[in-house]
N, C-alpha and C. Protein backbone atom coordinates (compact mmCIF):
# COMPACT_ATOMS: atom_id res chain seq x y z
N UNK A 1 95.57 87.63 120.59
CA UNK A 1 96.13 87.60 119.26
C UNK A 1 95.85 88.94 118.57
N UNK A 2 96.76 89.48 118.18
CA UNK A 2 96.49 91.12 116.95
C UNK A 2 95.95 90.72 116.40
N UNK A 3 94.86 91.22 115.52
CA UNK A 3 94.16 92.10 114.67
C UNK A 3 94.47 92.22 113.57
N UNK A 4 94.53 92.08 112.09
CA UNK A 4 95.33 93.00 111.11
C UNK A 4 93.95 94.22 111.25
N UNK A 5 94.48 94.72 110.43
CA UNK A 5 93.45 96.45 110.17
C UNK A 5 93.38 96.81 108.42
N UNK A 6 92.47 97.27 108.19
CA UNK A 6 92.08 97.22 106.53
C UNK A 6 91.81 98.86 106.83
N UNK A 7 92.80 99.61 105.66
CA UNK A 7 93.19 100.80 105.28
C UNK A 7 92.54 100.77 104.06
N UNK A 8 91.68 102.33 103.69
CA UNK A 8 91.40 102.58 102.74
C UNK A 8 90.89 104.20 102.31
N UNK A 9 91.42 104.50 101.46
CA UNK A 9 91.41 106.29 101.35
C UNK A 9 90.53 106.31 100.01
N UNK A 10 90.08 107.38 99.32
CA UNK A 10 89.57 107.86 98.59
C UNK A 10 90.57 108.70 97.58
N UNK A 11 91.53 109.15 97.95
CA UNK A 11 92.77 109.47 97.61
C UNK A 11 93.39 108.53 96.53
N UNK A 12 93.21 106.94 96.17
CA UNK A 12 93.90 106.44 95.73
C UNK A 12 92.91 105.07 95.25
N UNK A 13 93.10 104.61 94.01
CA UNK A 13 92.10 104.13 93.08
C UNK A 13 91.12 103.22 94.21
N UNK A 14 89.91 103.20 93.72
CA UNK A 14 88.93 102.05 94.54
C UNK A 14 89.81 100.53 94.27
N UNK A 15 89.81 99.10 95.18
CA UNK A 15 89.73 98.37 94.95
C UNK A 15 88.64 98.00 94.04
N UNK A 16 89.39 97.26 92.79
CA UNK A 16 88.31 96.32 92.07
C UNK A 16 88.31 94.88 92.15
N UNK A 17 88.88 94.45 92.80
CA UNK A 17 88.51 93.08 93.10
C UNK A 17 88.29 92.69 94.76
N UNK A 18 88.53 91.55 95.09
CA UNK A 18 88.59 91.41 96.73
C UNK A 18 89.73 91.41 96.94
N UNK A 19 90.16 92.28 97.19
CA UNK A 19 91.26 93.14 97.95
C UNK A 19 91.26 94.22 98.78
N UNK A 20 92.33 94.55 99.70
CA UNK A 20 92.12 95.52 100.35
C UNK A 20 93.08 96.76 99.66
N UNK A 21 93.00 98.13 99.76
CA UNK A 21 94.44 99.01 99.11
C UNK A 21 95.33 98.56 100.54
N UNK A 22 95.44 98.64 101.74
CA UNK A 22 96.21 98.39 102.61
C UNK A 22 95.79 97.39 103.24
N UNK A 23 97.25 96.32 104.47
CA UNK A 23 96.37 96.00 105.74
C UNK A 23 97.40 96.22 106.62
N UNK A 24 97.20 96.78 107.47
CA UNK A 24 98.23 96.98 108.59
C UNK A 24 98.44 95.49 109.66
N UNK A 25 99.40 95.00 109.98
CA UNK A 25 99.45 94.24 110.87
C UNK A 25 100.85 94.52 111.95
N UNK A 26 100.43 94.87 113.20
CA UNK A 26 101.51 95.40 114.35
C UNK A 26 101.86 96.81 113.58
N UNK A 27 103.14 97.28 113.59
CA UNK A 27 103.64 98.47 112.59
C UNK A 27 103.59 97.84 111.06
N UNK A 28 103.62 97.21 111.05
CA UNK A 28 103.87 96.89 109.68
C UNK A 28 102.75 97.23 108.30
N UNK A 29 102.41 98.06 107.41
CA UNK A 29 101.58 98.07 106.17
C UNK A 29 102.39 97.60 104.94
N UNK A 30 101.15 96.81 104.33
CA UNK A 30 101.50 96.04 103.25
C UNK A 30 100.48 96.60 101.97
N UNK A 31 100.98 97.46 101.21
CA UNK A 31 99.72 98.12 100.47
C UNK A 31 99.86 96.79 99.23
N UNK A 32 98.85 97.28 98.36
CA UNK A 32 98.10 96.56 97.20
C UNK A 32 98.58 96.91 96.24
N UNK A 33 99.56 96.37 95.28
CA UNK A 33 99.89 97.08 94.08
C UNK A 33 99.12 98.00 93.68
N UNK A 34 99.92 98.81 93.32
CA UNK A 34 99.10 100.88 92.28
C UNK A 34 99.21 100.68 91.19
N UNK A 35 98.88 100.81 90.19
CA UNK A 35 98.90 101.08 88.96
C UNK A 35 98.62 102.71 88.60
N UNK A 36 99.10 102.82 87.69
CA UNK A 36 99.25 104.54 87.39
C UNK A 36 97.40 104.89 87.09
N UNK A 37 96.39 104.28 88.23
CA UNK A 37 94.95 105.33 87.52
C UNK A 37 95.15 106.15 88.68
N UNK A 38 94.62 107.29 87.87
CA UNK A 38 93.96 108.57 88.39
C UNK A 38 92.64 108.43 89.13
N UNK A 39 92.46 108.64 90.51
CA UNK A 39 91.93 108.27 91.55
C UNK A 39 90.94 109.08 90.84
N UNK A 40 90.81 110.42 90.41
CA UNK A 40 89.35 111.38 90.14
C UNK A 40 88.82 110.98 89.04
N UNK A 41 89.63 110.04 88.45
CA UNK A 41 88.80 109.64 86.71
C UNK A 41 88.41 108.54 86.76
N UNK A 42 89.28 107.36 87.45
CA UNK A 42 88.78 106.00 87.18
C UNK A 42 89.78 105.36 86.16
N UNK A 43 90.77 106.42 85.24
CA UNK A 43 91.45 105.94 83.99
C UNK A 43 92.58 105.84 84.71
N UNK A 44 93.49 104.45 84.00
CA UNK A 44 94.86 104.60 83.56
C UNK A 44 95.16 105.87 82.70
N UNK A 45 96.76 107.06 83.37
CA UNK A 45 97.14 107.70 82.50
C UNK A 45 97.56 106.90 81.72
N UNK A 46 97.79 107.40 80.16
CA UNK A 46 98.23 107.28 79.01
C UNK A 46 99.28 108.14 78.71
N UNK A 47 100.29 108.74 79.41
CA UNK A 47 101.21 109.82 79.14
C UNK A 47 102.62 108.94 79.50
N UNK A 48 102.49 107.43 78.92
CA UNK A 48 103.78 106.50 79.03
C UNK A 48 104.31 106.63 80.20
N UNK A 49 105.39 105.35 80.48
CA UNK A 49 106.03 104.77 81.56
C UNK A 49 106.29 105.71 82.97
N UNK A 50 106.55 107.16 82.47
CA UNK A 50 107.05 108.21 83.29
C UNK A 50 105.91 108.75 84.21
N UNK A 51 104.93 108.68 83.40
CA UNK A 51 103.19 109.40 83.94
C UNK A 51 102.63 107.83 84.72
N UNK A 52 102.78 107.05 84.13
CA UNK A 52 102.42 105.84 85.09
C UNK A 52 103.12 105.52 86.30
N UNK A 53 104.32 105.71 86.63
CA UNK A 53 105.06 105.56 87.18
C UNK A 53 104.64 106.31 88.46
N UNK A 54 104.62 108.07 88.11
CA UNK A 54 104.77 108.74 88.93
C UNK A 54 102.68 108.50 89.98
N UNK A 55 102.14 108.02 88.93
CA UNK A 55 101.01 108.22 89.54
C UNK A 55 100.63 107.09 90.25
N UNK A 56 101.37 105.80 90.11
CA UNK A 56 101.27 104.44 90.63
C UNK A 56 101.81 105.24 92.45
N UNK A 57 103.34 105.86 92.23
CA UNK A 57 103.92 106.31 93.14
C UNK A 57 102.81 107.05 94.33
N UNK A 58 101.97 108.64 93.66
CA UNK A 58 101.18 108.98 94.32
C UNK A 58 100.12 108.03 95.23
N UNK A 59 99.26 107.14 94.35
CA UNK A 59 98.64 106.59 94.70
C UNK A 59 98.99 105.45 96.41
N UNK A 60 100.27 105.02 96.10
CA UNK A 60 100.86 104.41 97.71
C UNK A 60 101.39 105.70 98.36
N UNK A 61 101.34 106.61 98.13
CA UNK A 61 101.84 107.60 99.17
C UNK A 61 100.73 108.37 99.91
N UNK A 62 99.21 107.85 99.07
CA UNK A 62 98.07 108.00 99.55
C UNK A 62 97.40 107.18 100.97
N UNK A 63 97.56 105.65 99.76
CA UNK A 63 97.18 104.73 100.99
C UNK A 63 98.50 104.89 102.22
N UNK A 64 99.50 105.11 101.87
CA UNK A 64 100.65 104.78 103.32
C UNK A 64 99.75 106.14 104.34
N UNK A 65 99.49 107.17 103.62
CA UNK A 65 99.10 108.31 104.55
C UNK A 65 97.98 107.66 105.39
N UNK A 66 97.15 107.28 104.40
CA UNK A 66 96.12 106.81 105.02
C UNK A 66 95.82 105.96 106.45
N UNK A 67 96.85 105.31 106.37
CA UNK A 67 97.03 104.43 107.38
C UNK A 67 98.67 104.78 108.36
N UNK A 68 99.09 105.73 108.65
CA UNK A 68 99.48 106.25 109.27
C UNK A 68 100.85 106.18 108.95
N UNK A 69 101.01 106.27 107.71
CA UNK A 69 102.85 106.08 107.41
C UNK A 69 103.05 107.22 106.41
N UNK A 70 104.27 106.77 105.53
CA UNK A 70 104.09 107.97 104.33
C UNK A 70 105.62 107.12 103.24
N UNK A 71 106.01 107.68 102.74
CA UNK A 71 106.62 107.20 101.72
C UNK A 71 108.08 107.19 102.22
N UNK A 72 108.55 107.92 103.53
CA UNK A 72 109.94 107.85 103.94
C UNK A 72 109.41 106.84 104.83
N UNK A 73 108.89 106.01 105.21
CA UNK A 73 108.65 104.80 106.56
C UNK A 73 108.76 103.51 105.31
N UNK A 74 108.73 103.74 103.86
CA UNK A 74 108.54 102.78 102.93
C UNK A 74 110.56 101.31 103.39
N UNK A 75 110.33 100.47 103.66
CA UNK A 75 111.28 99.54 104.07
C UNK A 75 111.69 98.95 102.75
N UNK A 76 110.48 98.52 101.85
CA UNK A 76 110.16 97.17 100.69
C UNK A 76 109.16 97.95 99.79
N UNK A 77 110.06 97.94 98.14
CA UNK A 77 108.69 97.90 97.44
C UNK A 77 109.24 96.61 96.32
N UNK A 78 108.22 96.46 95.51
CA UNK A 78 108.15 95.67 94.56
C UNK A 78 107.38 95.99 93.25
N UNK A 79 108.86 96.52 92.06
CA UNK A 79 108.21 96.23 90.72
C UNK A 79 108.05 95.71 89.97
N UNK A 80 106.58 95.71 89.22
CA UNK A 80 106.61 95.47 88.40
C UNK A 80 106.52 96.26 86.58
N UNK A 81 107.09 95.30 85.78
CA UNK A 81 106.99 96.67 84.49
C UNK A 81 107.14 95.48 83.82
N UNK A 82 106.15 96.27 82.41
CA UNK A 82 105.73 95.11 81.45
C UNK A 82 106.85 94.98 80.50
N UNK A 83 107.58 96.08 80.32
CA UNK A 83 108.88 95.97 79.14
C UNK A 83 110.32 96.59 79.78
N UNK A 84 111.01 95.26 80.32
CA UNK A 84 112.28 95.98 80.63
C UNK A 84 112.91 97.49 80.48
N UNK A 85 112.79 97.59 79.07
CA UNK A 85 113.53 98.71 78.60
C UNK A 85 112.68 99.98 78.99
N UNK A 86 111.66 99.91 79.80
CA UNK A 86 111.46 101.05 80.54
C UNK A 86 111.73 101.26 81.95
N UNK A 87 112.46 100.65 82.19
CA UNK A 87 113.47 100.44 83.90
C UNK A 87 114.13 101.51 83.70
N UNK A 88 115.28 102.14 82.74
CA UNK A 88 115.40 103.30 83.06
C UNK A 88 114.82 104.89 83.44
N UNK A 89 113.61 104.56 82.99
CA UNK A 89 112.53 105.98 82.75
C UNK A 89 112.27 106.03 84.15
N UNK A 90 111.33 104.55 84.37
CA UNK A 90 110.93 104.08 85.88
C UNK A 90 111.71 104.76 87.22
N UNK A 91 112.81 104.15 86.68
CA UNK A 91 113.73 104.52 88.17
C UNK A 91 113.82 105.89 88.17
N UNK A 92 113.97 106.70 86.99
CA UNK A 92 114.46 108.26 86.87
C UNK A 92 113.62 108.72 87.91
N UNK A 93 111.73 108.21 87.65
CA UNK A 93 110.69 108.94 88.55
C UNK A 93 110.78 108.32 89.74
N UNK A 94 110.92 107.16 90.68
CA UNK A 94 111.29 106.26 91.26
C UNK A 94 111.99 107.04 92.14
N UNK A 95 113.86 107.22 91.96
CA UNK A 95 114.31 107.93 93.00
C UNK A 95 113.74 109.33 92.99
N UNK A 96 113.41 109.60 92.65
CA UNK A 96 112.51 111.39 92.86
C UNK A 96 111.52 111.00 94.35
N UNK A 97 111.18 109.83 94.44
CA UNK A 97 110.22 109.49 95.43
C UNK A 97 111.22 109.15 96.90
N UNK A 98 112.22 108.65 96.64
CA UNK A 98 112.54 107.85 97.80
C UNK A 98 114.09 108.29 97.12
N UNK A 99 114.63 109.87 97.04
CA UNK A 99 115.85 110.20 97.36
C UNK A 99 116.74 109.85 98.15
N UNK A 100 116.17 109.72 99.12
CA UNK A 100 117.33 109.76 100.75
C UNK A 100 116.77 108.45 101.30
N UNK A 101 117.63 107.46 101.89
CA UNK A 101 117.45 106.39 102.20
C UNK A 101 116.58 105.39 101.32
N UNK A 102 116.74 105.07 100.15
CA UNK A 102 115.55 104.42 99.50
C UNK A 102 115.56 103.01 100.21
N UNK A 103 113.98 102.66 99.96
CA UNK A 103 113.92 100.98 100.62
C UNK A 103 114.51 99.91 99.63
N UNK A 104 114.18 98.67 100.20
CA UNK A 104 114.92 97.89 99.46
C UNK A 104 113.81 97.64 98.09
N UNK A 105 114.77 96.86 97.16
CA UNK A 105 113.08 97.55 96.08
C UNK A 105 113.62 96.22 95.31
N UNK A 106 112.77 94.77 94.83
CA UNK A 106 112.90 93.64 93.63
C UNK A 106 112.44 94.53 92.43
N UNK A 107 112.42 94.19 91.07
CA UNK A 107 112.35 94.81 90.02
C UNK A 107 111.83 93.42 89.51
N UNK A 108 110.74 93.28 88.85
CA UNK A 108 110.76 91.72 88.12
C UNK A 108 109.64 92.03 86.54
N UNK A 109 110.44 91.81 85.41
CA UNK A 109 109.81 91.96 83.96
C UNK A 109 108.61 91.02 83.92
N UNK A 110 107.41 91.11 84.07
CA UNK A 110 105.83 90.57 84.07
C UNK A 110 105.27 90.73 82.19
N UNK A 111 104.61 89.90 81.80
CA UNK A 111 104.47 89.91 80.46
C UNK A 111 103.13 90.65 80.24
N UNK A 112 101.99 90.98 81.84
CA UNK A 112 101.21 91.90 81.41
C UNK A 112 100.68 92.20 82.98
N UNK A 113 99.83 93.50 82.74
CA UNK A 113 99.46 94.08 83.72
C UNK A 113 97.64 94.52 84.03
N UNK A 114 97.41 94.35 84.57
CA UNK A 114 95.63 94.72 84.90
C UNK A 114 95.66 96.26 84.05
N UNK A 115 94.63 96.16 83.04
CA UNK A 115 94.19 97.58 82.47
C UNK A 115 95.51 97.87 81.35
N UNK A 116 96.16 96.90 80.87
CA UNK A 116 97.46 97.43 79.78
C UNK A 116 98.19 97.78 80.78
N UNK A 117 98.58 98.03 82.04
CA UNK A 117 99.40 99.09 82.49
C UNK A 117 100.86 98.60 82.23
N UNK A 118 101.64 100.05 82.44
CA UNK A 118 103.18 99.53 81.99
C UNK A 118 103.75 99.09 82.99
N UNK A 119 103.36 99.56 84.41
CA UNK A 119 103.94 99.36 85.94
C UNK A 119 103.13 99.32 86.70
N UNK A 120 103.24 98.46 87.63
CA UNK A 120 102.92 98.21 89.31
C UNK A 120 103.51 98.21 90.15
N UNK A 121 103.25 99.02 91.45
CA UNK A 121 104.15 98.80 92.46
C UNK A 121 103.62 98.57 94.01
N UNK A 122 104.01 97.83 94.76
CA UNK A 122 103.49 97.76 95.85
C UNK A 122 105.02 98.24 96.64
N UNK A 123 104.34 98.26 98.22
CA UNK A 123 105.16 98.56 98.99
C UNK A 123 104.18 98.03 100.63
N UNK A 124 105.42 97.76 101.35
CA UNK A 124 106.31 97.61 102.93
C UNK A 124 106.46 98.66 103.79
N UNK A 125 105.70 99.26 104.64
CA UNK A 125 105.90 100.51 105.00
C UNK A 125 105.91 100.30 106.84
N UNK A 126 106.04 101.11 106.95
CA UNK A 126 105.88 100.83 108.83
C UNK A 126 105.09 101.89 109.28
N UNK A 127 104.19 101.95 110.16
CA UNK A 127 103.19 103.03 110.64
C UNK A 127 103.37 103.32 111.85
N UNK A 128 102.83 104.70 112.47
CA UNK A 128 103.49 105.74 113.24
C UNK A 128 102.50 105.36 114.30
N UNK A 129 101.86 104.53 114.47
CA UNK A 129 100.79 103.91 115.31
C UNK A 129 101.04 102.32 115.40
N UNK A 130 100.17 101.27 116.25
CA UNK A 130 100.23 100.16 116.69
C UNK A 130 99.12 99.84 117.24
C-alpha cells in the first residue's frame, strides 16, 4: 500500500494547527490553504486584497517547490475570499500566476477567514517524483 508523504518548507508560513502545509500521495500534492502571511514576519500583509492575494499565491508556490512541483503542475485550486467584491482584484493577481494553461479553480464567498484574512487558497498540484 503507498505511503502519503508530509511536505514542509520554511519558505512558507509554519503550520499552526494539526496540519500539514503539503501531503503528497502517488503524483498527486494537496497543499493547505495560504493565507497572505509573510513567512519572515509571522504577519498577515495588510496592503488589501491584491497584497494578500499575491502572497497567499507565493506561499503555495513555495510549498509546491518544496515537494517537487511548482505552480505550472497546479491542476485544482480553491478560493476562498471573505467579500465577493474583491474577486475582481483577486483574479487580476491570480492570472499573473497561472497565465498559460490555468487549472481548474472553485471560487466560494466564506463569511470569515483565520487571522481577518481577505483570501485563502489551496491547491492540486502533481509532482515531478513518485
Amino acid at each position: 500500500m503507498k505511503q502519503s508523504k508530509i511536505f514542509k518548507t520554511d519558505r512558507a508560513p509554519a503550520a499552526i494547527g494539526p496540519y500539514s502545509q503539503a501531503v503528497g500521495f502517488g503524483q498527486l500534492i494537496y497543499t493547505a490553504g495560504q493565507i497572505g502571511i509573510d513567512p519572515k514576519t509571522g504577519n498577515l500583509v495588510l496592503d488589501g486584497i491584491k497584497a494578500q492575494t499575491k502572497q497567499a499565491l507565493d506561499n503555495i508556490q513555495a510549498v509546491l517547490e518544496a515537494s517537487s512541483s511548482s505552480l505550472a503542475q497546479v491542476i485544482k485550486t480553491t478560493v476562498f475570499l471573505r467579500d465577493f467584491k474583491d474577486f475582481g482584484a483577486m483574479n487580476d493577481v491570480y492570472a499573473q500566476y497561472f497565465a498559460a494553461n490555468p487549472p481548474a479553480r472553485s471560487t466560494v464567498g466564506v463569511a470569515a477567514l483565520p487571522k481577518d484574512a481577505l483570501v485563502e487558497i489551496e491547491a492540486v498540484g502533481i509532482s515531478a517524483e513518485e
